[in-house]
C-alpha atoms as a PDB file:
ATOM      1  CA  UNK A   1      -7.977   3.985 -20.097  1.00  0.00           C
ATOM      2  CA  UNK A   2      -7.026   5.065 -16.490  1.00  0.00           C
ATOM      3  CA  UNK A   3      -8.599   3.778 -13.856  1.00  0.00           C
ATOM      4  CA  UNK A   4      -7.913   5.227 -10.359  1.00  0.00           C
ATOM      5  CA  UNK A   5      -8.051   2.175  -7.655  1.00  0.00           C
ATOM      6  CA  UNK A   6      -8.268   4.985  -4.706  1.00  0.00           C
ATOM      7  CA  UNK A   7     -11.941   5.614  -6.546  1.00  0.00           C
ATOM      8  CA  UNK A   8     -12.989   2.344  -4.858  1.00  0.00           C
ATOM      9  CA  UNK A   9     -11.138   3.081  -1.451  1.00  0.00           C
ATOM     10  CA  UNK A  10      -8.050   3.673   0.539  1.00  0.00           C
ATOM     11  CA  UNK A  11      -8.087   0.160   2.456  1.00  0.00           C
ATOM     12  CA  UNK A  12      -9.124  -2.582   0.293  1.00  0.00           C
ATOM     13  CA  UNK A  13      -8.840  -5.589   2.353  1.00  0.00           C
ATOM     14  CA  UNK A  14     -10.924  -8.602   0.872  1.00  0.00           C
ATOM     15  CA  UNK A  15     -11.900 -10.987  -1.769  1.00  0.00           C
ATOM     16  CA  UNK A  16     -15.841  -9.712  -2.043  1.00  0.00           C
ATOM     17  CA  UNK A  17     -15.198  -5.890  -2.024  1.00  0.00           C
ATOM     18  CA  UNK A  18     -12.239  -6.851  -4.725  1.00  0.00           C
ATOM     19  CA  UNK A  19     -15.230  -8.718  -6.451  1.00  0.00           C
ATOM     20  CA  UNK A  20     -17.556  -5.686  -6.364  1.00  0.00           C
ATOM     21  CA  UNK A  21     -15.423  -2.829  -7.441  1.00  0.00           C
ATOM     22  CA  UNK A  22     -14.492  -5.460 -10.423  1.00  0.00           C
ATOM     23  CA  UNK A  23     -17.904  -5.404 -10.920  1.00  0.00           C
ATOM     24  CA  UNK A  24     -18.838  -1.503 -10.948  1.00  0.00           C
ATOM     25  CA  UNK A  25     -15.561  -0.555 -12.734  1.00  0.00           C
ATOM     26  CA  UNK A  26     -16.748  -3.291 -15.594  1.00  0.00           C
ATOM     27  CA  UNK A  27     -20.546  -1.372 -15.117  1.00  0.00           C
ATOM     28  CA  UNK A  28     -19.245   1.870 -15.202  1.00  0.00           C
ATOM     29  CA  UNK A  29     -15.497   2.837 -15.771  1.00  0.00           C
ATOM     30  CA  UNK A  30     -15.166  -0.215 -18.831  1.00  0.00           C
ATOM     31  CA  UNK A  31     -18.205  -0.392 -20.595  1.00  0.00           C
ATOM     32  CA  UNK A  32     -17.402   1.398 -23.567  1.00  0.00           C
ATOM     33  CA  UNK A  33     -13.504   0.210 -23.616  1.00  0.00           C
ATOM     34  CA  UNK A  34     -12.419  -0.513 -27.304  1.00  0.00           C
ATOM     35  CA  UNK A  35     -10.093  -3.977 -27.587  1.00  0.00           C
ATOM     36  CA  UNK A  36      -6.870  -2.562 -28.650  1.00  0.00           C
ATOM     37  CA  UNK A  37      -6.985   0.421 -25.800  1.00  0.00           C
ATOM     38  CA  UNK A  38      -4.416  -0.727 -22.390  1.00  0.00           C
ATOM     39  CA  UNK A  39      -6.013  -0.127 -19.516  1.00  0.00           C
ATOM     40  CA  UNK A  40      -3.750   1.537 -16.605  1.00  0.00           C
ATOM     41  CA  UNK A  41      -4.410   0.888 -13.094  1.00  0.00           C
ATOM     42  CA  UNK A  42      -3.239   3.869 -10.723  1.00  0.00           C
ATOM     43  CA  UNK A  43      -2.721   2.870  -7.126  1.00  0.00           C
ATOM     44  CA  UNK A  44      -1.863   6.710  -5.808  1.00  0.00           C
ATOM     45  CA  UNK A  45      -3.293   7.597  -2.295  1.00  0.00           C
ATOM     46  CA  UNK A  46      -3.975   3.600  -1.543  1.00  0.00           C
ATOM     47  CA  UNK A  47      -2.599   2.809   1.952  1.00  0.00           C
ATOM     48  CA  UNK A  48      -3.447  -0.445   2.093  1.00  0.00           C
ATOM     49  CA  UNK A  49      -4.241  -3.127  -0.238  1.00  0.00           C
ATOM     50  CA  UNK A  50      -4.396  -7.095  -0.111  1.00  0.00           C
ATOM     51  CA  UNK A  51      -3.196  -9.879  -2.758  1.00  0.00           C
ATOM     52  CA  UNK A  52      -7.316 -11.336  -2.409  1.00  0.00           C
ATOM     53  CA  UNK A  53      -8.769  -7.798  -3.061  1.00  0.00           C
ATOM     54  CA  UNK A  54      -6.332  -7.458  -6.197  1.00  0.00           C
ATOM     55  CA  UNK A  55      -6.463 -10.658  -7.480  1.00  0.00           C
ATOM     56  CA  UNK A  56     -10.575 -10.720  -7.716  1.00  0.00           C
ATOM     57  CA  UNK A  57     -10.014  -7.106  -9.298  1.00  0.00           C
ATOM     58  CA  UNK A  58      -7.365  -8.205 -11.600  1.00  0.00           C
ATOM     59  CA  UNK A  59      -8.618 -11.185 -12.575  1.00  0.00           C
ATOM     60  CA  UNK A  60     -12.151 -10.015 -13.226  1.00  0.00           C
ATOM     61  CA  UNK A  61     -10.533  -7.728 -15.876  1.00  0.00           C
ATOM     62  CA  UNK A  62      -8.173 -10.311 -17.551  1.00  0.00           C
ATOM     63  CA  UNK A  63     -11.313 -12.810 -17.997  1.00  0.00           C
ATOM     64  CA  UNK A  64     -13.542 -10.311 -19.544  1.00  0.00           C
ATOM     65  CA  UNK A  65     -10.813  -8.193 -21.252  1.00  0.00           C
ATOM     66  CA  UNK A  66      -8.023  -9.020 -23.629  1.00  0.00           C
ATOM     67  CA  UNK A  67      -6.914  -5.782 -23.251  1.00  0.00           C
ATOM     68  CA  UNK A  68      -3.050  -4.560 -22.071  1.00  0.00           C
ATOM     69  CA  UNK A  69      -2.966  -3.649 -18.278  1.00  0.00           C
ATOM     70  CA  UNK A  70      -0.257  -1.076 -17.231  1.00  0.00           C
ATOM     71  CA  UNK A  71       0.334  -0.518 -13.293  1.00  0.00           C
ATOM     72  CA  UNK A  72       1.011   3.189 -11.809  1.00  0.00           C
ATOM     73  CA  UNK A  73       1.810   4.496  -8.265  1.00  0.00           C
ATOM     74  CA  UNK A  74       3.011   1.291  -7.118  1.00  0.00           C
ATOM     75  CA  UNK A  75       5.447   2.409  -4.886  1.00  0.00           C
ATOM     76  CA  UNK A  76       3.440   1.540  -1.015  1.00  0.00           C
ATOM     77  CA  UNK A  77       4.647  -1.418   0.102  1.00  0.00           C
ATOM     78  CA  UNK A  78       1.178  -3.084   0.506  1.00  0.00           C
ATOM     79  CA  UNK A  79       0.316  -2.426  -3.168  1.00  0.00           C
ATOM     80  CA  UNK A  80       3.687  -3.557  -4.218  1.00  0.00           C
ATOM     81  CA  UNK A  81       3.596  -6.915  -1.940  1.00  0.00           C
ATOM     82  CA  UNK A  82       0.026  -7.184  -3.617  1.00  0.00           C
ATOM     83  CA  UNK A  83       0.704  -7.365  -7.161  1.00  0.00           C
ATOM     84  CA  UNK A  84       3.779  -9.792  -6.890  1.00  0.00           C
ATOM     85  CA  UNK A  85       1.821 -11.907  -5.182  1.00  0.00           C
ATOM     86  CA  UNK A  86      -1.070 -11.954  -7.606  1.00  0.00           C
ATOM     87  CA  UNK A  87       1.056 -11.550 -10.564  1.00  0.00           C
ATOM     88  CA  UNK A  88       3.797 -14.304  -9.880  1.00  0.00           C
END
């Protein structure tokens, strides 16, 4: 399953908007997810993106998935700052 991050803005700057696109991805974009299917996160057209925002996103999914995660489009330097923050 892809899931385009630039569907939940261009600038994603905090913890509680990290929390609530978590939440509406889960609501909407994950609800009928089967357990063995990865799930890809694309990061084209983000310009800027924080470690908080991603880490409440990211770590929404890993508690309520088991599922594979796959990162695309990580080439800003913002999203790529982000995630080796959060995933170190």
């Amino acid at each position: 399953m892809n899931i385009e991050i630039n569907n939940f803005g261009e600038n994603l700057l905090n913890r509680p908007s990290g929390r609530e696109a978590f939440l509406m991805a889960k609501a909407y974009i994950l609800k009928d997810i089967k357990p063995s299917e990865e799930i890809v996160l694309d990061f084209d057209k983000i310009k800027v993106m924080t470690p908080s925002w991603l880490d409440e996103f990211i770590m929404g999914i890993k508690s309520e998935f088991n599922n594979g995660l796959n990162y695309v489009n990580i080439e800003n330097p913002s999203v790529k700052a982000s995630l080796k923050t959060v995933l170190a």
